[in-house]
Protein backbone atom coordinates (compact mmCIF):
# COMPACT_ATOMS: atom_id res chain seq x y z
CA UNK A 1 6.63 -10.08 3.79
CA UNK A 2 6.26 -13.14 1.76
CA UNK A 3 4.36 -12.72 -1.68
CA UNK A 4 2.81 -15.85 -1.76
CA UNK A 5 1.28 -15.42 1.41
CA UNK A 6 -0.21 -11.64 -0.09
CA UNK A 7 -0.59 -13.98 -3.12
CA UNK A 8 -3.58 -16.09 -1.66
CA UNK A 9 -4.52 -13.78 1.16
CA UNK A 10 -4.96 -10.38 -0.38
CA UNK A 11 -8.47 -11.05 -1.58
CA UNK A 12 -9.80 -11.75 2.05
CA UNK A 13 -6.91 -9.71 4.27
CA UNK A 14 -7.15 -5.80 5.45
CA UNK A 15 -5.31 -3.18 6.16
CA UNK A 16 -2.60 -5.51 7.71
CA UNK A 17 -2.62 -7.49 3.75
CA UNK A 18 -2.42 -3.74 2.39
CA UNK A 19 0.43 -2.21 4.58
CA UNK A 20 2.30 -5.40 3.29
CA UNK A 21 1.37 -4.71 -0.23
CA UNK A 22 2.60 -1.55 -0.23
CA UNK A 23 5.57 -2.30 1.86
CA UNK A 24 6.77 -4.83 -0.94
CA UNK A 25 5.23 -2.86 -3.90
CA UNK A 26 4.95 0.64 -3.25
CA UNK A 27 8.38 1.59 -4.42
CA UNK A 28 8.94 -0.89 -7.64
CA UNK A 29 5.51 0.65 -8.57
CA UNK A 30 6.41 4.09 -7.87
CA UNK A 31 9.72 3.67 -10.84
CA UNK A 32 7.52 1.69 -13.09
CA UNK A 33 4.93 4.53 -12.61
CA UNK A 34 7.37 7.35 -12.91
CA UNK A 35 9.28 6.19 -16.36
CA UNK A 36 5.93 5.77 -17.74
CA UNK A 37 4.63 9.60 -16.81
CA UNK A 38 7.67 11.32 -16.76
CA UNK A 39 6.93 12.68 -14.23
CA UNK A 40 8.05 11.80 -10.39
CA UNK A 41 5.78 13.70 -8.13
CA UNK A 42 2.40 12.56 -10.75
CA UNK A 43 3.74 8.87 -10.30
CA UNK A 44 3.56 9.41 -6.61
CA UNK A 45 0.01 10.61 -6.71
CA UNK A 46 -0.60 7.40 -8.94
CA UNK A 47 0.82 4.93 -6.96
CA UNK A 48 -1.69 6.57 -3.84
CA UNK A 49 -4.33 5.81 -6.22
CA UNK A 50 -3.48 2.26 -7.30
CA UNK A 51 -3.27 1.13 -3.86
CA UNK A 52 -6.75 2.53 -2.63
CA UNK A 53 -8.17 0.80 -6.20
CA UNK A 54 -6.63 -2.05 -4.81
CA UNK A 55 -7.96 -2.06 -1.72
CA UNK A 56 -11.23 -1.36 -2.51
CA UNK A 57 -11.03 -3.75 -5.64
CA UNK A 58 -9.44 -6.86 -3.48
CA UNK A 59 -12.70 -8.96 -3.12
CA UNK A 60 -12.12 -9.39 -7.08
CA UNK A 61 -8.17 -10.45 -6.61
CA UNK A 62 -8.37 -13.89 -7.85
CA UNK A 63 -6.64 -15.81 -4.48
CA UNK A 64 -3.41 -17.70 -5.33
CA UNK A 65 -2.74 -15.85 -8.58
CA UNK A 66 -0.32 -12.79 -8.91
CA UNK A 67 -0.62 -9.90 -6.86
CA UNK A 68 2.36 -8.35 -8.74
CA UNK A 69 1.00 -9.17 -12.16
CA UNK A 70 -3.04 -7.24 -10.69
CA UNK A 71 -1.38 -4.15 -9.59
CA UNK A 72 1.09 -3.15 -12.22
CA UNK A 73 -1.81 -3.87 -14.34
CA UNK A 74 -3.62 -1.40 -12.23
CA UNK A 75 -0.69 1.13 -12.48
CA UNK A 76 -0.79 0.64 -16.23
CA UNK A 77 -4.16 1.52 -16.63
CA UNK A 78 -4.17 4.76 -14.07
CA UNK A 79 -0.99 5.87 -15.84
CA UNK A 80 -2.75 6.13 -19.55
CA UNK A 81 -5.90 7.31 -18.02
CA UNK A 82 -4.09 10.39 -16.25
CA UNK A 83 -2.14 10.55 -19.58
CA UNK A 84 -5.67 10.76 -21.43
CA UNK A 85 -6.74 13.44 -18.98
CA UNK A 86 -3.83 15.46 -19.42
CA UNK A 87 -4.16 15.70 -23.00
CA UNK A 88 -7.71 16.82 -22.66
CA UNK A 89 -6.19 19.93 -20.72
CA UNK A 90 -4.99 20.92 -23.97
CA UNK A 91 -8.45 21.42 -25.67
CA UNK A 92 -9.71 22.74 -22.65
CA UNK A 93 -11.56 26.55 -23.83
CA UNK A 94 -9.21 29.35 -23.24
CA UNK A 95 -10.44 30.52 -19.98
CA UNK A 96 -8.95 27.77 -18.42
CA UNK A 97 -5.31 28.81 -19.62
CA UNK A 98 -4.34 28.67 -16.04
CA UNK A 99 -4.71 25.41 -15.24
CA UNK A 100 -3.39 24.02 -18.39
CA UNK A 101 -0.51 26.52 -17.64
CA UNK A 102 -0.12 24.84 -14.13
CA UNK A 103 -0.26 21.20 -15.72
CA UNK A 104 2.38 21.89 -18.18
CA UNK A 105 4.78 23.99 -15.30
CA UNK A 106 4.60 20.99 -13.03
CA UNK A 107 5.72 18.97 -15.44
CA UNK A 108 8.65 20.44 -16.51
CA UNK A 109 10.00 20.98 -13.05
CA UNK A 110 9.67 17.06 -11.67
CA UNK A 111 13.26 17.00 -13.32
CA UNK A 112 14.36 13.23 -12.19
CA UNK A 113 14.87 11.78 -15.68
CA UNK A 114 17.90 13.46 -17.42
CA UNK A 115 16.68 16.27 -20.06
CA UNK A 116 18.02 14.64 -22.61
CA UNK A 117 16.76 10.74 -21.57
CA UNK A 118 13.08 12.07 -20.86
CA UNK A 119 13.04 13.32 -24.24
CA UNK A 120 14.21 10.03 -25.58
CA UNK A 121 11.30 8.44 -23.76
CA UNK A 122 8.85 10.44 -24.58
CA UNK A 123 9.52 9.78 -28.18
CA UNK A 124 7.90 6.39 -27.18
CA UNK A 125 4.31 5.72 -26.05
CA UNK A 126 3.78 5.41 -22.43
CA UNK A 127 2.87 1.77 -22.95
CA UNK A 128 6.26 1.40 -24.54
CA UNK A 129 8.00 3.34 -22.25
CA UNK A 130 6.55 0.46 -19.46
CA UNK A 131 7.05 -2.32 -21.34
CA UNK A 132 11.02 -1.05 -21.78
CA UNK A 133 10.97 0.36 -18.20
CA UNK A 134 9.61 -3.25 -17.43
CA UNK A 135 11.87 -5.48 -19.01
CA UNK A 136 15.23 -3.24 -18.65
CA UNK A 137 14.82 -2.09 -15.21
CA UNK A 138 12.85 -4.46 -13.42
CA UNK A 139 13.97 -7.09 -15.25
CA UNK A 140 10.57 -9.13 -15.62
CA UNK A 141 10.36 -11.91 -17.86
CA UNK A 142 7.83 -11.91 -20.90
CA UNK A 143 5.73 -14.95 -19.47
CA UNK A 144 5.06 -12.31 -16.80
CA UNK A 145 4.63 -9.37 -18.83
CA UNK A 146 2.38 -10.87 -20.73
CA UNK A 147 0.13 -11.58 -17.63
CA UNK A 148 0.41 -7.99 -16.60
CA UNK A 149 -0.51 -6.79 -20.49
CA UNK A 150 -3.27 -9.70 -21.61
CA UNK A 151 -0.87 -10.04 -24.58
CA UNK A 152 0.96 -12.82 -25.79
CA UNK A 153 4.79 -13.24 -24.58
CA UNK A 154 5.84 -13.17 -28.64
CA UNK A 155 4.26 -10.02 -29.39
CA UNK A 156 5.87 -8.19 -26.22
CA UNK A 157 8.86 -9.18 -27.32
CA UNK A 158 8.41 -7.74 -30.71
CA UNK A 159 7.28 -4.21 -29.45
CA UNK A 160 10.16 -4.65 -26.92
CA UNK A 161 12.42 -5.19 -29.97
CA UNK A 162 10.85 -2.02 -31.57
CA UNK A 163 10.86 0.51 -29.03
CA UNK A 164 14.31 -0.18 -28.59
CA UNK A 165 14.99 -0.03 -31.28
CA UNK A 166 13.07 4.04 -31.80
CA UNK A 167 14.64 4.56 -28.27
CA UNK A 168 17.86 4.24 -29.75
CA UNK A 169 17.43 6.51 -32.76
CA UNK A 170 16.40 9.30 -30.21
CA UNK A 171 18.80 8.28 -27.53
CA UNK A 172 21.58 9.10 -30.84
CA UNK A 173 19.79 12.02 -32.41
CA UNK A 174 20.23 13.68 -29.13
CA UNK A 175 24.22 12.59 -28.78
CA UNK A 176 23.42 10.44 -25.70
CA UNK A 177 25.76 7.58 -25.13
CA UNK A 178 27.09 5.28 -22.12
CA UNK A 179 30.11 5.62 -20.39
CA UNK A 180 31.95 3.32 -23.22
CA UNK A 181 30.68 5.68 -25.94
CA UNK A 182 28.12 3.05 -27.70
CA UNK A 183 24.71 4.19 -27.67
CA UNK A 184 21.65 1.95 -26.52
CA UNK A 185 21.69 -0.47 -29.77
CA UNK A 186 25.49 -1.35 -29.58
CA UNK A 187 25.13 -1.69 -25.75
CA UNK A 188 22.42 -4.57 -25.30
């Protein structure tokens, strides 16, 4: 499927305009999604939820603009709300110790981040942790970050510059290095 064509027809398509979507999206979301919660089978769950917002949401998809750019903005925002929620477990009263219990298991078994890289990352905010995920892995320019964040190109490439750079620190504190032995810093 061609993006431009989801692009301008998004807004006014259906299901058809949707199956696309998530035929050309649903798995670079899914990554993005997962490196910002840590957690694979939550990102999966989120990336359900992004596409029915989307759906439901498409009448206010601005035709001919970026449908990339409107749902990994979507994804960001779903992402730091479940985030939000998730920390509310924790000052839940006591007599709902089991369900914070079963929050914290699930977590700790979605093991497809390395141990020792997932605690890197979560050294870093989950917005960091997208914007690195973002421009490392996806490979997305800042002119297009900065659509996806409502934030200026300059200043993502500051906090890029930043988290990196905190990334690093934890990526050596915990002895992780690449396959040549240099650690993040030495390596870009």
């Amino acid at each position: 499927m061609d993006p431009d064509y989801l692009n301008y027809n998004f807004a006014t398509g259906g299901e058809q305009e949707l199956e696309w979507a998530i035929e050309l999206y649903g798995q670079p979301l899914l990554r993005y999604c997962h490196n910002i919660l840590c957690d694979y089978f939550e990102a999966q769950d989120i990336v359900q939820i992004i596409f029915i917002k989307a759906y439901k949401k498409r009448k206010s998809f601005k035709s001919g603009t970026s449908l990339s750019a409107w749902l990994y903005r979507i994804a960001y925002t779903t992402c730091i709300d479940s985030l939000r929620k998730k920390k509310l477990l924790f000052f839940m009263p006591q007599n709902h110790a089991k369900l914070r219990y079963s929050v914290q298991h699930a977590q700790e078994e979605a093991g497809y981040i390395r141990e020792d890289l997932k605690k890197a990352l979560l050294t870093l905010s989950p917005a960091k942790r997208a914007l690195v995920f973002s421009r490392v892995i996806e490979e997305k320019s800042y002119a297009e970050l900065a659509e996806i964040y409502h934030v200026s190109a300059p200043t993502l490439r500051k906090r890029y510059e930043r988290a990196i750079k905190k990334l690093s620190q934890a990526l050596k504190e915990n002895g992780f290095c690449n396959n040549e032995g240099r650690n993040l810093n030495e390596a870009r």
